[in-house]
Each structure stands twice: as structure tokens, then as C-alpha cells.
PDB file of N, CA and C in Angstrom:
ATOM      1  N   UNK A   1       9.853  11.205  61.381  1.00  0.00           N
ATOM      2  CA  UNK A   1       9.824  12.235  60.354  1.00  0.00           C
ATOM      3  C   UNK A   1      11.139  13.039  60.337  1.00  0.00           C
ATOM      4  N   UNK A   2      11.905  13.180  61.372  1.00  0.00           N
ATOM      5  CA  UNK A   2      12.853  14.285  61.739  1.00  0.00           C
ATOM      6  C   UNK A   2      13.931  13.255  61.238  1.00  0.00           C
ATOM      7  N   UNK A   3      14.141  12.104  61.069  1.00  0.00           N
ATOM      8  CA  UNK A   3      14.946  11.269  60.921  1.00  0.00           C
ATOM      9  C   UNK A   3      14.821  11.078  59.533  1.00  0.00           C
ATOM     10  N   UNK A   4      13.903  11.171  58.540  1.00  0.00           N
ATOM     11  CA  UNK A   4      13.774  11.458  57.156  1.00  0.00           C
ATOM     12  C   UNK A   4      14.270  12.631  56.941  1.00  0.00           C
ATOM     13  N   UNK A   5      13.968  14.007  57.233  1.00  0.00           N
ATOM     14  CA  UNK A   5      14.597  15.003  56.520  1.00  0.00           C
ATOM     15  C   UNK A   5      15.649  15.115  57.087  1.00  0.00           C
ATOM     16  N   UNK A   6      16.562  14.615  58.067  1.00  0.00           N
ATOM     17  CA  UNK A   6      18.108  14.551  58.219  1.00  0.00           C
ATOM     18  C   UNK A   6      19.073  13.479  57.291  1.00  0.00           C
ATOM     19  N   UNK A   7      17.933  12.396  56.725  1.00  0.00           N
ATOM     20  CA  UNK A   7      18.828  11.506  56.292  1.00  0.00           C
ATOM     21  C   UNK A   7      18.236  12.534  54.620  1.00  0.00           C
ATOM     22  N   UNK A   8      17.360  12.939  54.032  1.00  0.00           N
ATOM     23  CA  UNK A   8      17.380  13.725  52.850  1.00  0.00           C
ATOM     24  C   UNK A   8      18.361  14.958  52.502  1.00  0.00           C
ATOM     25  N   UNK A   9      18.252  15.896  54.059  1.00  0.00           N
ATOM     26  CA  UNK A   9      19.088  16.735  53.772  1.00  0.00           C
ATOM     27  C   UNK A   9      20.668  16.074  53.354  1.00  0.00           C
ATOM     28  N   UNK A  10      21.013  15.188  54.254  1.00  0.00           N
ATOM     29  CA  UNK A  10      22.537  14.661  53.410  1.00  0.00           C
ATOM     30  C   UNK A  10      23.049  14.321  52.599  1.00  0.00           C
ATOM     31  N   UNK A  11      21.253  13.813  52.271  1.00  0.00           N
ATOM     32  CA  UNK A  11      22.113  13.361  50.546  1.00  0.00           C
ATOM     33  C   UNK A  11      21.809  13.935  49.416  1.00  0.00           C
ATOM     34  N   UNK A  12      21.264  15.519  50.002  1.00  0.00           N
ATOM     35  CA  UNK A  12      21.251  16.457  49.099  1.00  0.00           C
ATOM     36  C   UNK A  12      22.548  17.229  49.267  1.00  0.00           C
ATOM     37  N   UNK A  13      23.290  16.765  50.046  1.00  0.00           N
ATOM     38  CA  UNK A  13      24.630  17.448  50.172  1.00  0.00           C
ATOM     39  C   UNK A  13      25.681  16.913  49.301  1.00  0.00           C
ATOM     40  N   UNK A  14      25.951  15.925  49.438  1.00  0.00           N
ATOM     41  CA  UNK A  14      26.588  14.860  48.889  1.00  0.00           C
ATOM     42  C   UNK A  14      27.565  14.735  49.448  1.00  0.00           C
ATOM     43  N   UNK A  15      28.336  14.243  49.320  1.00  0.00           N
ATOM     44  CA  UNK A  15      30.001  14.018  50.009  1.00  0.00           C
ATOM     45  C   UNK A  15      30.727  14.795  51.162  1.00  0.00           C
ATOM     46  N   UNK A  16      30.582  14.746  52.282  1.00  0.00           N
ATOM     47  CA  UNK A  16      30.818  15.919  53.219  1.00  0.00           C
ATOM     48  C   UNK A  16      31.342  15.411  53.924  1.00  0.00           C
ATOM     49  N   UNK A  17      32.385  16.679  54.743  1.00  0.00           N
ATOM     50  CA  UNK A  17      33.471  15.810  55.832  1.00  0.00           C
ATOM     51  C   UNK A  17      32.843  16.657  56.647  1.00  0.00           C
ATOM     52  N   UNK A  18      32.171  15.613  58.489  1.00  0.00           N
ATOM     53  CA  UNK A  18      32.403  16.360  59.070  1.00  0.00           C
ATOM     54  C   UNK A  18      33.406  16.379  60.410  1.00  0.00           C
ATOM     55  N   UNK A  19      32.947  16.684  60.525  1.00  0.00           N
ATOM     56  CA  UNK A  19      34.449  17.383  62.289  1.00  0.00           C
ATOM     57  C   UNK A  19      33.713  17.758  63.403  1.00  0.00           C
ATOM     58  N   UNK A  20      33.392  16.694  64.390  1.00  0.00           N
ATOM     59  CA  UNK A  20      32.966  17.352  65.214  1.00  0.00           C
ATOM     60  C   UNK A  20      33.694  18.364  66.611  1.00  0.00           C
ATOM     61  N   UNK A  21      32.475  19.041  67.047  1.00  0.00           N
ATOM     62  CA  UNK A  21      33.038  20.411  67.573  1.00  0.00           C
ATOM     63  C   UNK A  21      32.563  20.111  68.959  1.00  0.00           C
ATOM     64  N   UNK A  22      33.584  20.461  70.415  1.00  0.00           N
ATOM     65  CA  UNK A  22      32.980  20.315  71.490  1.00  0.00           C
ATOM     66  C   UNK A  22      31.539  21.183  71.995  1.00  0.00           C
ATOM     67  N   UNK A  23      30.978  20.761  72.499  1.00  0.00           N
ATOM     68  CA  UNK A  23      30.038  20.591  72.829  1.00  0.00           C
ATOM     69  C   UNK A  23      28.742  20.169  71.726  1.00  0.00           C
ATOM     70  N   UNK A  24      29.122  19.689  70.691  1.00  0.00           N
ATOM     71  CA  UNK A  24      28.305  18.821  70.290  1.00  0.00           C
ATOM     72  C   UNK A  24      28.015  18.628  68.912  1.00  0.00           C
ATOM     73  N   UNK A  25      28.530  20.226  68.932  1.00  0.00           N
ATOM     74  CA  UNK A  25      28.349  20.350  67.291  1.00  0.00           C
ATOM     75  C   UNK A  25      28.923  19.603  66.074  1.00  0.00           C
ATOM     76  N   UNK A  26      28.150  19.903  65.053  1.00  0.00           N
ATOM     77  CA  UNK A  26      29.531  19.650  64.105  1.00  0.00           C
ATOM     78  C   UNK A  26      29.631  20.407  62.572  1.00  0.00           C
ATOM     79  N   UNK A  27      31.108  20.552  62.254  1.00  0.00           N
ATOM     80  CA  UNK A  27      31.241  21.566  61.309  1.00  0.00           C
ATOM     81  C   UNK A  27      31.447  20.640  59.979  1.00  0.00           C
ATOM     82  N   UNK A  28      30.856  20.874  58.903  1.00  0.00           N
ATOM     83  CA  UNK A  28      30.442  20.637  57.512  1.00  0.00           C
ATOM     84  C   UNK A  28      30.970  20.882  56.604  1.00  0.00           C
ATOM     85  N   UNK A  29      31.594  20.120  55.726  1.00  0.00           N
ATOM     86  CA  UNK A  29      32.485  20.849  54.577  1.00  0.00           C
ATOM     87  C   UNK A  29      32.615  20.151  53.513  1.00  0.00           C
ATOM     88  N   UNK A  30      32.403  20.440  52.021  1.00  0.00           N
ATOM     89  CA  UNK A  30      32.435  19.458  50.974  1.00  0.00           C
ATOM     90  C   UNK A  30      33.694  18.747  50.520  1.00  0.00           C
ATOM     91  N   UNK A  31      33.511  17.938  50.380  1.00  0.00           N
ATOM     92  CA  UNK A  31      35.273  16.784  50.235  1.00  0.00           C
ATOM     93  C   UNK A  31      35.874  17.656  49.757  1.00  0.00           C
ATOM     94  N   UNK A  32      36.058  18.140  48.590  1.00  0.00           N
ATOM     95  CA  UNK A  32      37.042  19.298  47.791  1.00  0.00           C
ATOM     96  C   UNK A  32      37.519  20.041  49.351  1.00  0.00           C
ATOM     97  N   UNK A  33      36.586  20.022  50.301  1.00  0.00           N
ATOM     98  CA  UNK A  33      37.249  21.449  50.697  1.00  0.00           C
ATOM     99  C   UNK A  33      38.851  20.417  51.717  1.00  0.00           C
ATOM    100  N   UNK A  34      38.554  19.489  51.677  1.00  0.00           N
ATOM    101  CA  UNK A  34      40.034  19.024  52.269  1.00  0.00           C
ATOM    102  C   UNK A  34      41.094  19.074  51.160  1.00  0.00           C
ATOM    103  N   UNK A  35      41.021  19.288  49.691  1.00  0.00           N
ATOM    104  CA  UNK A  35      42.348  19.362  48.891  1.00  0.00           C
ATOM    105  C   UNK A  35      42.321  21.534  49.028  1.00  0.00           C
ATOM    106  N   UNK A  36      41.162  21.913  49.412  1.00  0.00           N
ATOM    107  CA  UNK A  36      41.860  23.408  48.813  1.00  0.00           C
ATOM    108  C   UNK A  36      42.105  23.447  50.856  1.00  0.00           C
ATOM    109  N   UNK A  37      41.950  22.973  52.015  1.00  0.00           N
ATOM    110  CA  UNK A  37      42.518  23.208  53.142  1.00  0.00           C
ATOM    111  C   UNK A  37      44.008  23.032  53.681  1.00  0.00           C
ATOM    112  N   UNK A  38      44.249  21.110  52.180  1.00  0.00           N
ATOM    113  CA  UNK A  38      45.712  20.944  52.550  1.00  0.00           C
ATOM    114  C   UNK A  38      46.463  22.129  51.578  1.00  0.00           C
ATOM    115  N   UNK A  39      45.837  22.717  50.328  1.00  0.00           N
ATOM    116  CA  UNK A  39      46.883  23.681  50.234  1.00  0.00           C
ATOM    117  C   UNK A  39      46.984  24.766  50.740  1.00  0.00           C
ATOM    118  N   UNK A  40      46.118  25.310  51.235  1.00  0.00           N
ATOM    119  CA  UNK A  40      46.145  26.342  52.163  1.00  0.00           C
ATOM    120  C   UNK A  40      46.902  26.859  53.152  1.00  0.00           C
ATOM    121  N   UNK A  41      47.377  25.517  53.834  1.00  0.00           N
ATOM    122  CA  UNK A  41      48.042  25.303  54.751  1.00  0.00           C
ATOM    123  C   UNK A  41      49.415  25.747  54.246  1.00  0.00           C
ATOM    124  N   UNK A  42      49.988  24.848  53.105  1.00  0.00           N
ATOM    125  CA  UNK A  42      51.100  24.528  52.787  1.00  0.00           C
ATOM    126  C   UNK A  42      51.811  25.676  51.632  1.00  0.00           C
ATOM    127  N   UNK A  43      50.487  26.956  51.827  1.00  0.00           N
ATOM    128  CA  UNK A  43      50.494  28.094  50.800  1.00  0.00           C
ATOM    129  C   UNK A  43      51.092  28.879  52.356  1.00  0.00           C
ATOM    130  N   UNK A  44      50.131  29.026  53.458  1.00  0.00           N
ATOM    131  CA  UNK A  44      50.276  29.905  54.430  1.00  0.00           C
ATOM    132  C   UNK A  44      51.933  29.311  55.143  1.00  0.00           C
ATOM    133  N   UNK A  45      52.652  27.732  55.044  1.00  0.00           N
ATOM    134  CA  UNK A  45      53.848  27.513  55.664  1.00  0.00           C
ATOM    135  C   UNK A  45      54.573  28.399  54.972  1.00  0.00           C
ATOM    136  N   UNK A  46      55.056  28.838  53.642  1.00  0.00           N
ATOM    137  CA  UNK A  46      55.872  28.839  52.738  1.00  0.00           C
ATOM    138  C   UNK A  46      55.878  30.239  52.027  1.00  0.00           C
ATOM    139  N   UNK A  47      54.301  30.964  53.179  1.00  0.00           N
ATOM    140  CA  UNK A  47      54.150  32.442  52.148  1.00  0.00           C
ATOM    141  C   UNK A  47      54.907  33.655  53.677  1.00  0.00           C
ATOM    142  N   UNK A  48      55.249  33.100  54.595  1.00  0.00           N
ATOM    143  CA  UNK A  48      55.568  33.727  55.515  1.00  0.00           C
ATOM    144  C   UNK A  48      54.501  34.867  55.858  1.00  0.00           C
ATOM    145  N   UNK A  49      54.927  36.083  56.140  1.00  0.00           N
ATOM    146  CA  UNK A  49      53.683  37.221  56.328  1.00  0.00           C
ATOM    147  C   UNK A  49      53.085  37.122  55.238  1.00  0.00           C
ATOM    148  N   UNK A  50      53.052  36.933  54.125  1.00  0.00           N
ATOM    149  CA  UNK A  50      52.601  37.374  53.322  1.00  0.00           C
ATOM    150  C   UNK A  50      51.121  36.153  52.785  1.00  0.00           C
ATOM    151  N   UNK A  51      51.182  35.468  54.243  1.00  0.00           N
ATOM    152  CA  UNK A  51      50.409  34.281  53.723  1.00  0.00           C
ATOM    153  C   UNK A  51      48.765  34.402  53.877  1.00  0.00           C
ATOM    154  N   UNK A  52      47.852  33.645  52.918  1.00  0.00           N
ATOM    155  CA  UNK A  52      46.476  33.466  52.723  1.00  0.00           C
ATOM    156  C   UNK A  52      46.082  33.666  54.240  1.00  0.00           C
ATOM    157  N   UNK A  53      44.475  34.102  54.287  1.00  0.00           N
ATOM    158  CA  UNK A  53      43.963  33.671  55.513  1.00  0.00           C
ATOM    159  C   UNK A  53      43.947  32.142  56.164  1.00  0.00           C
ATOM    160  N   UNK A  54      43.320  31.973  56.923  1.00  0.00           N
ATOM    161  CA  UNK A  54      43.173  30.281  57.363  1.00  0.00           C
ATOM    162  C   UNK A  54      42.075  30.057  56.508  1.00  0.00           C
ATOM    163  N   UNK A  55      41.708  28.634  55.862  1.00  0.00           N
ATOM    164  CA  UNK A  55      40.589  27.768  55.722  1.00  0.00           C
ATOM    165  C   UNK A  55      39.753  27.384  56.679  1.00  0.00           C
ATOM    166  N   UNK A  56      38.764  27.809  56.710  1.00  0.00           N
ATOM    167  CA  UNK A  56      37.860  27.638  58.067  1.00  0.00           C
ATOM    168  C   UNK A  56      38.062  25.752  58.838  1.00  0.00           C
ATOM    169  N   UNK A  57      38.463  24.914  57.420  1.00  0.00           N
ATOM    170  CA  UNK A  57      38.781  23.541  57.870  1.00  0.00           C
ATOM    171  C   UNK A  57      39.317  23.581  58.810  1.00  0.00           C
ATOM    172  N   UNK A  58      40.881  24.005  59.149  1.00  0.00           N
ATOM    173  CA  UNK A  58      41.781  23.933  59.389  1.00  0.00           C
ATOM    174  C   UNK A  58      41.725  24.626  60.671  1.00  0.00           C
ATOM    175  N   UNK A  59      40.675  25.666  61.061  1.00  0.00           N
ATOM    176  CA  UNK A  59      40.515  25.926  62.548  1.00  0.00           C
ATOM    177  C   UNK A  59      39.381  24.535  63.299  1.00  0.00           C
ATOM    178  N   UNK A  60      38.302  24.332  62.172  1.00  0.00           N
ATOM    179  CA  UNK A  60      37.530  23.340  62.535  1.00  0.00           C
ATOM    180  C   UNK A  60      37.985  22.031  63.370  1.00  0.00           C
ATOM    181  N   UNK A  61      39.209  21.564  62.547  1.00  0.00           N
ATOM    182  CA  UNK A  61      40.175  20.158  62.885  1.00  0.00           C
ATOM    183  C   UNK A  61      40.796  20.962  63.718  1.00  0.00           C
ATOM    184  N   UNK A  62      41.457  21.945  64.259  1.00  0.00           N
ATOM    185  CA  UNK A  62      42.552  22.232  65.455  1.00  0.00           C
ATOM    186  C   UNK A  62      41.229  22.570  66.755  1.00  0.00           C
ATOM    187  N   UNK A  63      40.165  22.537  66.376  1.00  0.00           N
ATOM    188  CA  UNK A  63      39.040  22.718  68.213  1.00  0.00           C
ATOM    189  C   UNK A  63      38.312  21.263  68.009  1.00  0.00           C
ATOM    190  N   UNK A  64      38.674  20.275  67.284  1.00  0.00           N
ATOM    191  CA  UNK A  64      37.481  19.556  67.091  1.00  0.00           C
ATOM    192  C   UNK A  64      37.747  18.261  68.304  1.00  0.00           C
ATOM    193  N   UNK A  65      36.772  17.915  68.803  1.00  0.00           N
ATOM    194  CA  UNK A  65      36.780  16.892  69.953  1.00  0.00           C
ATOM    195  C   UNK A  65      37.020  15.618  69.625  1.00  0.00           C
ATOM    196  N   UNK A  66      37.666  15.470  68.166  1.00  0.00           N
ATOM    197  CA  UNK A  66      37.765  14.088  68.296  1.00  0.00           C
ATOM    198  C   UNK A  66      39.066  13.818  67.750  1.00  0.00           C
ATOM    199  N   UNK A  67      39.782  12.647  68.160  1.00  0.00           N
ATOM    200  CA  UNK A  67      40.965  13.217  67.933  1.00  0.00           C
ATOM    201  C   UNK A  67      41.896  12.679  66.780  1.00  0.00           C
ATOM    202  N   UNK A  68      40.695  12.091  65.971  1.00  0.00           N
ATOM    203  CA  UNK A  68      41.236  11.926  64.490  1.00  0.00           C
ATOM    204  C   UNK A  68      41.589  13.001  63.764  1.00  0.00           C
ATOM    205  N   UNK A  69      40.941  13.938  64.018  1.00  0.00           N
ATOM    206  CA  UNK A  69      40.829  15.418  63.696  1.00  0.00           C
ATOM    207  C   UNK A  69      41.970  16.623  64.253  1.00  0.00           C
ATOM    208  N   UNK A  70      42.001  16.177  65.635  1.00  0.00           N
ATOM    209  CA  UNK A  70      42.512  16.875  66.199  1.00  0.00           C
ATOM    210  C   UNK A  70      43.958  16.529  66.332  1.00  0.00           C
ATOM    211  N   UNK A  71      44.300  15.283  65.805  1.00  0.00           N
ATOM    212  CA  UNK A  71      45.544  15.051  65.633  1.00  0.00           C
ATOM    213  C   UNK A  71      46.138  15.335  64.224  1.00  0.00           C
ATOM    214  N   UNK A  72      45.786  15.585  63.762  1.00  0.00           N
ATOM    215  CA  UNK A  72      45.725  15.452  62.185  1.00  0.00           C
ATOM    216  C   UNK A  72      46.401  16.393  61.298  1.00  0.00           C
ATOM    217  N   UNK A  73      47.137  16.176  60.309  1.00  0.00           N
ATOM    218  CA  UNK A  73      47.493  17.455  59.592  1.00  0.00           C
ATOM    219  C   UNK A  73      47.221  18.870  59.529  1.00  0.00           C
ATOM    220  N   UNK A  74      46.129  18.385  59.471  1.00  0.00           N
ATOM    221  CA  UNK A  74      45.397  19.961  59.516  1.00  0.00           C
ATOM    222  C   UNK A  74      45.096  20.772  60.866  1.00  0.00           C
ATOM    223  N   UNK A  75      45.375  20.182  61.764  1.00  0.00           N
ATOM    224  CA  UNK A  75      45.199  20.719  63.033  1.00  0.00           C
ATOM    225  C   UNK A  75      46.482  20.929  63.280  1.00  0.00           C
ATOM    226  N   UNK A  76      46.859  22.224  63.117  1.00  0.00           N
ATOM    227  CA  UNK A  76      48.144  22.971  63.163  1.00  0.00           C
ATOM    228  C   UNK A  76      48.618  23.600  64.624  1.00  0.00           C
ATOM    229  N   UNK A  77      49.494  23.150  65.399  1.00  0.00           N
ATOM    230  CA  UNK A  77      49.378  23.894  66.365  1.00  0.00           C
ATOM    231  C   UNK A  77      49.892  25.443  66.128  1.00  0.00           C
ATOM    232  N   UNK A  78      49.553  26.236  66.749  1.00  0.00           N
ATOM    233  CA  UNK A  78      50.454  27.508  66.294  1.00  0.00           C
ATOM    234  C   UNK A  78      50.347  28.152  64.905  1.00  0.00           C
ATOM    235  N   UNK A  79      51.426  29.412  64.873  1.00  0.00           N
ATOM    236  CA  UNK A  79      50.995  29.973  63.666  1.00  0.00           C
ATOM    237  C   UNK A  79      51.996  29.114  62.657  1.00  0.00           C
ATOM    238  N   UNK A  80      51.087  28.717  61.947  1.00  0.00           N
ATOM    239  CA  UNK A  80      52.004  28.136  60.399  1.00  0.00           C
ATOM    240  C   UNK A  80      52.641  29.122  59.352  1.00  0.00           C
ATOM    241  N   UNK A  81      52.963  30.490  60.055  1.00  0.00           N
ATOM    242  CA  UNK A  81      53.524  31.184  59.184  1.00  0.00           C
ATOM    243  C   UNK A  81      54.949  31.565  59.439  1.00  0.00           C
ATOM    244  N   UNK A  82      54.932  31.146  60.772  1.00  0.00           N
ATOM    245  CA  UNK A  82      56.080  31.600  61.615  1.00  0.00           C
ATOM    246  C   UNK A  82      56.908  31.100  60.902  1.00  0.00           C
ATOM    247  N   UNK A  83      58.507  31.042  61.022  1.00  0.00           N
ATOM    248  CA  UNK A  83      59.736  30.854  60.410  1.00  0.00           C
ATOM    249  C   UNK A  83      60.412  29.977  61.369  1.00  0.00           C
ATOM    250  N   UNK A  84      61.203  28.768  60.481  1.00  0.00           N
ATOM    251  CA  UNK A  84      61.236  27.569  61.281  1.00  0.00           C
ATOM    252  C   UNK A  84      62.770  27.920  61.473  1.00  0.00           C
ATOM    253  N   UNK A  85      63.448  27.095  63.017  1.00  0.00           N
ATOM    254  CA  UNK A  85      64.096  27.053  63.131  1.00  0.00           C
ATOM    255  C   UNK A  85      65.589  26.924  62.462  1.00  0.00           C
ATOM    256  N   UNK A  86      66.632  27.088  62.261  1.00  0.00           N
ATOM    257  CA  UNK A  86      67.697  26.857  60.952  1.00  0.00           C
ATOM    258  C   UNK A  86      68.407  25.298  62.372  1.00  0.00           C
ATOM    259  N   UNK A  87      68.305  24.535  61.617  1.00  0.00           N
ATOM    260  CA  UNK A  87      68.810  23.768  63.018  1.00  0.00           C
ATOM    261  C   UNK A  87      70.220  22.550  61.818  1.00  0.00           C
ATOM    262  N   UNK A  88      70.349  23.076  60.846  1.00  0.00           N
ATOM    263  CA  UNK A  88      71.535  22.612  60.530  1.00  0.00           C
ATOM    264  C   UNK A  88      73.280  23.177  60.370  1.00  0.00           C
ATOM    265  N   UNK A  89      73.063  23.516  61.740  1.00  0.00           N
ATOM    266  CA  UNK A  89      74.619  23.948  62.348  1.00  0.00           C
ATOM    267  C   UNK A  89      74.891  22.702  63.490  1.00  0.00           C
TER     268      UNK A  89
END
């Protein structure tokens, strides 16, 4: 029975990425939310202080235990707002 309303609840979800989280969990997010996480990101590289909060994705993929995730674009090490090196001298 418990195996019916887990396989109903999902596909009342529809399309979902998830990420799992150490110790067991896992965090849930509708496909869209990976195009508004990659801009998020690439809003917060480029807005310096002045940048968006994080996308909850994007902390999800930087703790997540697996390491498709955790290697991944979106798993940012550090602050992505910081100011990058000038390294063409």
C-alpha cells in the first residue's frame, strides 16, 4: 500500500529533480527549477554585493551525497559573489 501512494504521489508531481542529502534524505525540485537555479547562479557571479539570494537548488547540490550533484555546476564552492582574480598581467 505504502508503495502505491509513493509511486501516486510522484506522479502527481510530475517532473522532479531530486538530490540526495546525507543522511538519507532527499531534496525535491520541479525541472524548471534547474533553468531559474542556473540563472541564479550566473545573476549572483556577475551582481557582486549586490547579488540575489541563493536558490535553495544550489545549496541542495553543494551538501548532496552524491557526487553527480556534488560535482556539478551548481555546487559552487564558496561565495559566487566574490570578485575573481585579474590574472592577465
Amino acid at each position: 500500500m505504502r508503495g502505491r501512494l509513493r509511486r501516486l504521489e510522484r506522479l502527481a508531481e510530475g517532473n522532479v529533480v531530486s538530490i540526495p542529502q546525507p543522511g538519507g534524505t532527499v531534496m525535491r525540485f520541479p525541472e524548471g527549477a534547474l533553468k531559474d537555479a542556473y540563472l541564479n547562479l550566473m545573476s549572483r557571479m556577475s551582481a557582486g554585493e549586490a547579488a540575489p539570494p541563493e536558490h535553495p537548488l544550489l545549496e541542495a547540490a553543494r551538501d548532496s551525497a552524491d557526487p553527480k550533484w556534488s560535482g556539478s555546476i551548481f555546487a559552487t564552492d564558496g561565495d559566487a559573489t566574490a570578485p575573481v582574480e585579474d590574472l592577465s598581467e
